[in-house]
C-alpha atoms as a PDB file:
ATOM      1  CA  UNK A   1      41.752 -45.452 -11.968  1.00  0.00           C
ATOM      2  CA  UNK A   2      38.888 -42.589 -11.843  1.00  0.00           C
ATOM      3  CA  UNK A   3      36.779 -42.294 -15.448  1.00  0.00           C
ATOM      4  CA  UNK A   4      37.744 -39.807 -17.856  1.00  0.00           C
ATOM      5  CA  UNK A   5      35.578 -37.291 -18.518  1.00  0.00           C
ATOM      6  CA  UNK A   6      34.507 -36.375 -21.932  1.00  0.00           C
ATOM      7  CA  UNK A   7      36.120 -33.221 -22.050  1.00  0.00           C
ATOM      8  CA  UNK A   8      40.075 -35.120 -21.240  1.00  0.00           C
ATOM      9  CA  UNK A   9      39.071 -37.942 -23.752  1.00  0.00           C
ATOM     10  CA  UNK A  10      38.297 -35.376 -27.035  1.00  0.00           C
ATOM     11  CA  UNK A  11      41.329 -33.714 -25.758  1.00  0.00           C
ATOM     12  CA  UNK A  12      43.699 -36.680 -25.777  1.00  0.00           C
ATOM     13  CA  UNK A  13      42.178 -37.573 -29.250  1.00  0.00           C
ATOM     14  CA  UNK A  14      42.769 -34.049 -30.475  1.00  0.00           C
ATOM     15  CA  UNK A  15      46.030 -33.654 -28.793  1.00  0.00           C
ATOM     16  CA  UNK A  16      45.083 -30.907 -26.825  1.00  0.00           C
ATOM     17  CA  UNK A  17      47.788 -29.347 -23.986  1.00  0.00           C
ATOM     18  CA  UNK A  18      46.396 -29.434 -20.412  1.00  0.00           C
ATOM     19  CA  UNK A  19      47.602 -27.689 -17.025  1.00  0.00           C
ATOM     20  CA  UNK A  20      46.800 -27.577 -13.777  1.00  0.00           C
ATOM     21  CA  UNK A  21      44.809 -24.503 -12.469  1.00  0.00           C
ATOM     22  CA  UNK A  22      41.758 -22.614 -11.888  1.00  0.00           C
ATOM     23  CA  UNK A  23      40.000 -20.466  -9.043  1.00  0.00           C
ATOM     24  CA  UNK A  24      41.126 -20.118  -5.668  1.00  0.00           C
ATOM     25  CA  UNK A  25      39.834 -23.677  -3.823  1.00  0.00           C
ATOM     26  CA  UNK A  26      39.958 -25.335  -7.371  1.00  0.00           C
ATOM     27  CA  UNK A  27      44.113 -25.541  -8.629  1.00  0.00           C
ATOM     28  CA  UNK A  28      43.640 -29.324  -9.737  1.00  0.00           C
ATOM     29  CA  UNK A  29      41.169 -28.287 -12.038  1.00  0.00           C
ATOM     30  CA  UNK A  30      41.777 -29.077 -15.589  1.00  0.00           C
ATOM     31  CA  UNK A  31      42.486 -26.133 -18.061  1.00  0.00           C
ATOM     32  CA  UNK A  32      42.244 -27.150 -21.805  1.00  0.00           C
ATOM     33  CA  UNK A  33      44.453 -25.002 -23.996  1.00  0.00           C
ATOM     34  CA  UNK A  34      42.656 -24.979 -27.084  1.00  0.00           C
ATOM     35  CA  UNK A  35      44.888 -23.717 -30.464  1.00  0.00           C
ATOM     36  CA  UNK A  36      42.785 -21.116 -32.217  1.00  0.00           C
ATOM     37  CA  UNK A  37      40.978 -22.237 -35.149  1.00  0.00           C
ATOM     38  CA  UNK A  38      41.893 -19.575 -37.435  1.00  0.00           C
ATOM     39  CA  UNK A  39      44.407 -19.984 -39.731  1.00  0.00           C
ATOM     40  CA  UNK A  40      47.775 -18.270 -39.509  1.00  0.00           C
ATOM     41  CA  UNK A  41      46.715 -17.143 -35.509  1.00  0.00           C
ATOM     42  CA  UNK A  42      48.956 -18.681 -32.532  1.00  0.00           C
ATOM     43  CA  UNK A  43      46.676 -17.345 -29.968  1.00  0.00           C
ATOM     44  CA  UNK A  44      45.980 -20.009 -27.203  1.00  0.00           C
ATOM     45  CA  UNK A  45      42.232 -20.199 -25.416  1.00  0.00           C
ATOM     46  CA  UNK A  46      42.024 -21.443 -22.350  1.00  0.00           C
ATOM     47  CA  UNK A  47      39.155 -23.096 -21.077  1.00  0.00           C
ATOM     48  CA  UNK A  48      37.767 -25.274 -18.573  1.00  0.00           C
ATOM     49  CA  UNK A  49      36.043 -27.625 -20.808  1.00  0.00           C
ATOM     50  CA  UNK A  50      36.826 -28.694 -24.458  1.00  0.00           C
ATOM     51  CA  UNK A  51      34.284 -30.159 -27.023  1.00  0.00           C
ATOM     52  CA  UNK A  52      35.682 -32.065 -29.379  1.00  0.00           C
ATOM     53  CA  UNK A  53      33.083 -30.882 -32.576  1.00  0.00           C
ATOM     54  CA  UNK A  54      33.538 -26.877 -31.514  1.00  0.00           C
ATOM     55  CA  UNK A  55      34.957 -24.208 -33.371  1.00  0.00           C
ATOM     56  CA  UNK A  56      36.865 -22.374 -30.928  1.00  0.00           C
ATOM     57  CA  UNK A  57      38.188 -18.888 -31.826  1.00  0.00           C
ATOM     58  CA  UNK A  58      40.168 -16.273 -30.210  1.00  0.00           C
ATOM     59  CA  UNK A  59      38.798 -12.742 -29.143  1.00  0.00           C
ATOM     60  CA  UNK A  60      40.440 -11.046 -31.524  1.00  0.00           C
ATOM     61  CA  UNK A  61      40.261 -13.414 -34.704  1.00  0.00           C
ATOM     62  CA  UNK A  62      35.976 -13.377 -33.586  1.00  0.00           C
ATOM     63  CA  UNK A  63      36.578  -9.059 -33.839  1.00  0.00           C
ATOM     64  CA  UNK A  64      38.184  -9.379 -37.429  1.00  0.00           C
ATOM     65  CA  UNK A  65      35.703 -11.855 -38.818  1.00  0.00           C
ATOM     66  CA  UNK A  66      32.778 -10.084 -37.289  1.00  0.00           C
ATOM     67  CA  UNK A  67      34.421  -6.720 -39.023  1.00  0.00           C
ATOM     68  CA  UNK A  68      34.976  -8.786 -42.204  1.00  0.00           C
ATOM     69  CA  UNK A  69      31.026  -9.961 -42.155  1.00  0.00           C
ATOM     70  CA  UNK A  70      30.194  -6.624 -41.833  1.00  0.00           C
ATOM     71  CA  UNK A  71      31.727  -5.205 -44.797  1.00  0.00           C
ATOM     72  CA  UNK A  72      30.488  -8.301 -46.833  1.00  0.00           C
ATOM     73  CA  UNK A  73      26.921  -7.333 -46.246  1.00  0.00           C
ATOM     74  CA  UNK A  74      27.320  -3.969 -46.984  1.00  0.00           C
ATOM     75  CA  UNK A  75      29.155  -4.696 -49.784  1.00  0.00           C
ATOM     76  CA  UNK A  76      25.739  -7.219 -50.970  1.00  0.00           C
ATOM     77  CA  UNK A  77      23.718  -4.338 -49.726  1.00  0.00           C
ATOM     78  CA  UNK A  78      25.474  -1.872 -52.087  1.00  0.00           C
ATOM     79  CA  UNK A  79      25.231  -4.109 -55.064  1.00  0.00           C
ATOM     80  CA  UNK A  80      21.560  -4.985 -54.751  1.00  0.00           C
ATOM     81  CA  UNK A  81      20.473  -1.332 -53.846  1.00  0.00           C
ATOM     82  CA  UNK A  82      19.269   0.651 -57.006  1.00  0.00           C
ATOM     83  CA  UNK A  83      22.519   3.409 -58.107  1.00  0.00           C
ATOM     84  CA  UNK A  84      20.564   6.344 -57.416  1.00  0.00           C
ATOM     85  CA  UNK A  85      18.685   5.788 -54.424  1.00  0.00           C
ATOM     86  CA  UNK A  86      22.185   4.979 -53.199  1.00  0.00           C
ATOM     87  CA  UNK A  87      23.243   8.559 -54.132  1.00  0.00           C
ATOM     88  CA  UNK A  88      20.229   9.602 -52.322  1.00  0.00           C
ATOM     89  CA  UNK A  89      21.155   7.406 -49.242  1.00  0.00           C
ATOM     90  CA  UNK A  90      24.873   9.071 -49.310  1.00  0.00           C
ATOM     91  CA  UNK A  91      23.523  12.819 -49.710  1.00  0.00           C
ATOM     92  CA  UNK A  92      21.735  12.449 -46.274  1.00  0.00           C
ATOM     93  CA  UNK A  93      24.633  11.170 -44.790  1.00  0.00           C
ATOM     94  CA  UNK A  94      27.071  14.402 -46.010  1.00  0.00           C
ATOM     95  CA  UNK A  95      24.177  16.433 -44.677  1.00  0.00           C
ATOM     96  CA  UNK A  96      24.205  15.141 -41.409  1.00  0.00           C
ATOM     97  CA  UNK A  97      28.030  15.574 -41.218  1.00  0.00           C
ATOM     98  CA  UNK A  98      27.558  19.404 -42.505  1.00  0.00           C
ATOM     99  CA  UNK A  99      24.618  20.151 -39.777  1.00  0.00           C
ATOM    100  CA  UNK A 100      23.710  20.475 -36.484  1.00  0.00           C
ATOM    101  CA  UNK A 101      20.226  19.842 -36.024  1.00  0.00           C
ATOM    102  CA  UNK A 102      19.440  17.117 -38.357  1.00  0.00           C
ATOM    103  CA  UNK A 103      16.366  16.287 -37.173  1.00  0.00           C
ATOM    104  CA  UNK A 104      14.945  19.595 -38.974  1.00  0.00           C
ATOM    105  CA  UNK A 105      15.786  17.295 -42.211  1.00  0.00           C
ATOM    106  CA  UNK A 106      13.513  14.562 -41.325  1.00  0.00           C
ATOM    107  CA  UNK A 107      10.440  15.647 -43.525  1.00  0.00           C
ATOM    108  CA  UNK A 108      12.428  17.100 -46.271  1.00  0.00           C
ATOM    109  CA  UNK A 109      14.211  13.762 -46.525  1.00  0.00           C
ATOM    110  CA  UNK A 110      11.260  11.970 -46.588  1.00  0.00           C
ATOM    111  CA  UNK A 111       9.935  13.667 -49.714  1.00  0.00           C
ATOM    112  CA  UNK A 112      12.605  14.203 -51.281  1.00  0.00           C
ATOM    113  CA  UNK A 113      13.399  10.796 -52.017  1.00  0.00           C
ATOM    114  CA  UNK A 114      10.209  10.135 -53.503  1.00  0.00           C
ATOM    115  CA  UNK A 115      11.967  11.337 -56.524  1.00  0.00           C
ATOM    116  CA  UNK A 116      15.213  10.151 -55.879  1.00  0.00           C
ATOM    117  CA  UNK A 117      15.227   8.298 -58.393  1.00  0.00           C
ATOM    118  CA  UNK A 118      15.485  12.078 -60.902  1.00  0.00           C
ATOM    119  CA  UNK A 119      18.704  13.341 -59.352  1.00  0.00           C
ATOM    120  CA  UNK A 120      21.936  12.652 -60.520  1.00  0.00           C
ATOM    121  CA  UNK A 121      24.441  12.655 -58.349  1.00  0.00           C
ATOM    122  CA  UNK A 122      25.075  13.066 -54.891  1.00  0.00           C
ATOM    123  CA  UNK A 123      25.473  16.982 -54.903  1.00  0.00           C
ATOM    124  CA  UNK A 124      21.832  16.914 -56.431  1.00  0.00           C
ATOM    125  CA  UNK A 125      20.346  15.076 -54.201  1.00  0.00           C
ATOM    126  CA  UNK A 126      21.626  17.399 -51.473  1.00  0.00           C
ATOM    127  CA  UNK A 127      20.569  20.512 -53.374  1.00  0.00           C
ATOM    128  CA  UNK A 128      16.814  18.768 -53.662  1.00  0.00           C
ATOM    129  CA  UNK A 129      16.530  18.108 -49.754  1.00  0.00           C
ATOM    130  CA  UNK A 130      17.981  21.654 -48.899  1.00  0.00           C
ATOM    131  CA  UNK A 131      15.338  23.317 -51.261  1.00  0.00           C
ATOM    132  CA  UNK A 132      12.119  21.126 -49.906  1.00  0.00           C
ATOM    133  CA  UNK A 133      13.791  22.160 -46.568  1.00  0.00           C
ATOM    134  CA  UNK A 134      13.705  25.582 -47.423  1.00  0.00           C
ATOM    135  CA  UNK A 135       9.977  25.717 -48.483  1.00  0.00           C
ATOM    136  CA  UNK A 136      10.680  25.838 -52.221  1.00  0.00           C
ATOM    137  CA  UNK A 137       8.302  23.851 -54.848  1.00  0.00           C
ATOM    138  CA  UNK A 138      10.742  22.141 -56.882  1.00  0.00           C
ATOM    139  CA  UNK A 139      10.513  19.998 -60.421  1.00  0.00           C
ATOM    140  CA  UNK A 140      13.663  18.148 -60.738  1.00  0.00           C
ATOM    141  CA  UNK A 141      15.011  17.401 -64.622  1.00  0.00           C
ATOM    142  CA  UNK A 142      12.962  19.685 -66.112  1.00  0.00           C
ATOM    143  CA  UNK A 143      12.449  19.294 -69.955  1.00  0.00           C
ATOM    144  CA  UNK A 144      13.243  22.500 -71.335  1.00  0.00           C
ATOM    145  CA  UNK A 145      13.406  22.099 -75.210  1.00  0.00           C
ATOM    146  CA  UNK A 146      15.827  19.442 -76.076  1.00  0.00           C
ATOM    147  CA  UNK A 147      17.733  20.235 -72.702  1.00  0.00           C
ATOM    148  CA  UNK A 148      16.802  19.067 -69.285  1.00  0.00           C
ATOM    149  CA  UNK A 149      17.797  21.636 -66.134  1.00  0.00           C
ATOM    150  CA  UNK A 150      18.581  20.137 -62.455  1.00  0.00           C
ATOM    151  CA  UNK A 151      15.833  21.889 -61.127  1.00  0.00           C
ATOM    152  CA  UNK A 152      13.065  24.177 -61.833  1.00  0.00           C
ATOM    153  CA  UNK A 153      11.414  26.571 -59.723  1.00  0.00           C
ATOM    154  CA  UNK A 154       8.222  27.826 -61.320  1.00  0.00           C
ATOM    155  CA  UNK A 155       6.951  30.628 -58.326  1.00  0.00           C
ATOM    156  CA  UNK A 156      10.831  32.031 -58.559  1.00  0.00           C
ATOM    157  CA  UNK A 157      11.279  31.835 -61.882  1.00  0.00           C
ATOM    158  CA  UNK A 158      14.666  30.176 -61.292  1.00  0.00           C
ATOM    159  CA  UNK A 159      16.497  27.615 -62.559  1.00  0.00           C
ATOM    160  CA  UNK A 160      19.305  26.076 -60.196  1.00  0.00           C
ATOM    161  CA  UNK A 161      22.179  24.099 -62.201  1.00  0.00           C
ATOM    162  CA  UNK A 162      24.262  21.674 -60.085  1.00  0.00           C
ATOM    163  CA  UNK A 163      27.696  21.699 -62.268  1.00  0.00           C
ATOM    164  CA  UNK A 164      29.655  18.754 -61.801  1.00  0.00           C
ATOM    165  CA  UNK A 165      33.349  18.466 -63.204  1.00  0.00           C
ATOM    166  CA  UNK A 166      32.080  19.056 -66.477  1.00  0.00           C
ATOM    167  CA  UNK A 167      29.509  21.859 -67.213  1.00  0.00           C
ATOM    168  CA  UNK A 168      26.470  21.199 -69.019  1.00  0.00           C
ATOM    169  CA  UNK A 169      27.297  24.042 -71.205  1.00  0.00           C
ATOM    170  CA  UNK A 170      30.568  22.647 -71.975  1.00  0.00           C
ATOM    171  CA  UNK A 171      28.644  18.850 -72.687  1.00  0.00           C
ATOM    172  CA  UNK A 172      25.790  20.113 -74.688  1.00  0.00           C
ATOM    173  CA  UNK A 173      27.531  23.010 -76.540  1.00  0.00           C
ATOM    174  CA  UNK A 174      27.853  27.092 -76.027  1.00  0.00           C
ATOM    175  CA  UNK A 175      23.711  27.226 -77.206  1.00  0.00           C
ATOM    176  CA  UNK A 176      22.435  25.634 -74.456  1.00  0.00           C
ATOM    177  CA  UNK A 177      22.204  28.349 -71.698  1.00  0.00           C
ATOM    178  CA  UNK A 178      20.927  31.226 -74.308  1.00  0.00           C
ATOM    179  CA  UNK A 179      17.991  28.424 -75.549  1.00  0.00           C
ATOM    180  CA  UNK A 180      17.343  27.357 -72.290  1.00  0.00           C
ATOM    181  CA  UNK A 181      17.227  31.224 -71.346  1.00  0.00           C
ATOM    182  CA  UNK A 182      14.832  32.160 -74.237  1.00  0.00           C
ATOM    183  CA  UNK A 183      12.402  29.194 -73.700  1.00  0.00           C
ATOM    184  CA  UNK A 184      11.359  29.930 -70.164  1.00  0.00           C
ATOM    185  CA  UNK A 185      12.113  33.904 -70.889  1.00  0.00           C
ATOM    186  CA  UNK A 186      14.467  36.841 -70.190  1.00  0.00           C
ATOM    187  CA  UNK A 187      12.927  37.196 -66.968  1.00  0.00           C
ATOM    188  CA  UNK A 188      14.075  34.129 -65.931  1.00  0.00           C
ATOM    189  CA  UNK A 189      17.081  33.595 -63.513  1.00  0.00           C
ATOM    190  CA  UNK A 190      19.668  30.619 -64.556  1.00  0.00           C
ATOM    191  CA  UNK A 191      22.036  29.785 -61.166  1.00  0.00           C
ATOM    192  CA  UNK A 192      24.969  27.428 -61.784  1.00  0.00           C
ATOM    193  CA  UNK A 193      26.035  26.016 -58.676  1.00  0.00           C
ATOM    194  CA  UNK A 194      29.709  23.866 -58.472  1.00  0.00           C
ATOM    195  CA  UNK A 195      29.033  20.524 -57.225  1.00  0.00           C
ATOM    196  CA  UNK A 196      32.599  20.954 -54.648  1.00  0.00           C
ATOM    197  CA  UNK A 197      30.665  24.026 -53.172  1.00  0.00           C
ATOM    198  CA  UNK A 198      27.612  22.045 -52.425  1.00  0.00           C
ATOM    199  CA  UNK A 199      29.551  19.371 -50.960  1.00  0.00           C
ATOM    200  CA  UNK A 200      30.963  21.658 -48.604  1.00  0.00           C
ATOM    201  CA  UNK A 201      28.743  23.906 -46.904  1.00  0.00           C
ATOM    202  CA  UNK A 202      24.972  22.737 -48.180  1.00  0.00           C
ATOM    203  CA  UNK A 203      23.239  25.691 -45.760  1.00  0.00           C
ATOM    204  CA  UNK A 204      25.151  28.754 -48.052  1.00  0.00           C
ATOM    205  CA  UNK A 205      22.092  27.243 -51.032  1.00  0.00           C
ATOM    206  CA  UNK A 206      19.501  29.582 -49.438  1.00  0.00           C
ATOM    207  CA  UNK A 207      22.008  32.334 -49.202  1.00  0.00           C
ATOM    208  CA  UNK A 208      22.743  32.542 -52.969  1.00  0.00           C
ATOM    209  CA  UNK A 209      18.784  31.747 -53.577  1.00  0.00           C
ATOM    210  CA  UNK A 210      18.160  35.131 -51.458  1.00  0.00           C
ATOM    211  CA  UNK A 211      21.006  37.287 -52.847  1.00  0.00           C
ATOM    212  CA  UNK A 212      19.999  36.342 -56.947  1.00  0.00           C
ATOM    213  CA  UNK A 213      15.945  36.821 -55.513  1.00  0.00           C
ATOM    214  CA  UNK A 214      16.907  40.526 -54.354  1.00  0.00           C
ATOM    215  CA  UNK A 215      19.445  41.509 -57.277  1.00  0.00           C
ATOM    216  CA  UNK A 216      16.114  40.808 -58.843  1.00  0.00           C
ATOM    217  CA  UNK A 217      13.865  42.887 -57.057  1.00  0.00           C
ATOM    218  CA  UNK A 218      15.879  45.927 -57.173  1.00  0.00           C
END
């Protein structure tokens, strides 16, 4: 009577189904078939040795758990990453859906989210990198009075409002655009902007920028 090998002895213990089979030259070789693991799977894995204290999983129970991992991280990821640098993070992204050469972003990124913690939503964030893109020396969350504007552009004399479902005029009351407008002066241009149009198409920002700029100048 030959010696069982380790393998056939955790397999007898564990009840494990055998068959005859293998590569060409080897059909008496041994093939465990090893239940999957995973609960609620049927799958079968066949194998030419079985360890008794092993976990064995199926391809495509290993694919769903390595999915499930993945959105477990990113879920602890999300949770532990600060709100608005998360906005930030998720501005660049909609960008780099919206362009073609994102590279050309790469330095407007990187200082606009020096201050990413000032914007205040997503849209915002995309208006800030478009404008340091564009050249333009921006102050985010101006104080202007009592008020605060999205952004400030001293050398245009502009202010650029990023409105949101809500307007600010609508939040703060009907005043707020004519003291706003009187603080910085009636030579001052106020640009409301709808958050859905920003979303959209973030390279039409310098277009409206250029049109208001030359109203202006003639």
């Amino acid at each position: 009577m030959s010696k069982l090998s380790m393998s056939e002895i955790y397999a007898q213990r564990d009840n494990i189904r055998t068959e005859l089979g293998g590569a060409r030259g080897h059909d008496n070789e041994i093939i465990y078939c090893i239940p999957c693991d995973t609960v609620g799977c049927t799958s079968i894995i066949k194998s030419c040795v079985y360890k008794g204290d092993k976990v064995y999983t199926c391809p495509l129970c290993k694919s769903k758990i390595k999915r499930q991992r993945t959105i477990e991280r990113k879920e602890i990821i999300d949770m532990l990453q600060p709100k608005k640098e998360k906005a930030f993070n998720n501005a660049t992204l909609r960008i780099e859906k919206q362009v073609k050469n994102f590279r050309e972003y790469d330095t407007a990124i990187k200082l606009a989210k020096s201050r990413a913690e000032r914007y205040d939503s997503i849209p915002e964030a995309m208006v800030a990198i478009e404008l340091v893109r564009l050249g333009y020396a921006i102050i985010p969350q101006q104080k202007i009075g009592r008020y605060k504007v999205d952004f400030l552009m001293r050398n245009e004399k502009l202010v650029i409002e990023v409105d949101g479902i809500l307007y600010h005029k609508k939040v703060f009351g009907g005043d707020r655009e004519a003291i706003i407008q009187l603080s910085l002066g009636l030579d001052w241009k106020i640009i409301h902007i709808p958050a859905e149009y920003i979303a959209k198409n973030i390279r039409k920002l310098k277009k409206i920028i250029d049109t208001v700029l030359a109203r202006r100048e003639n």
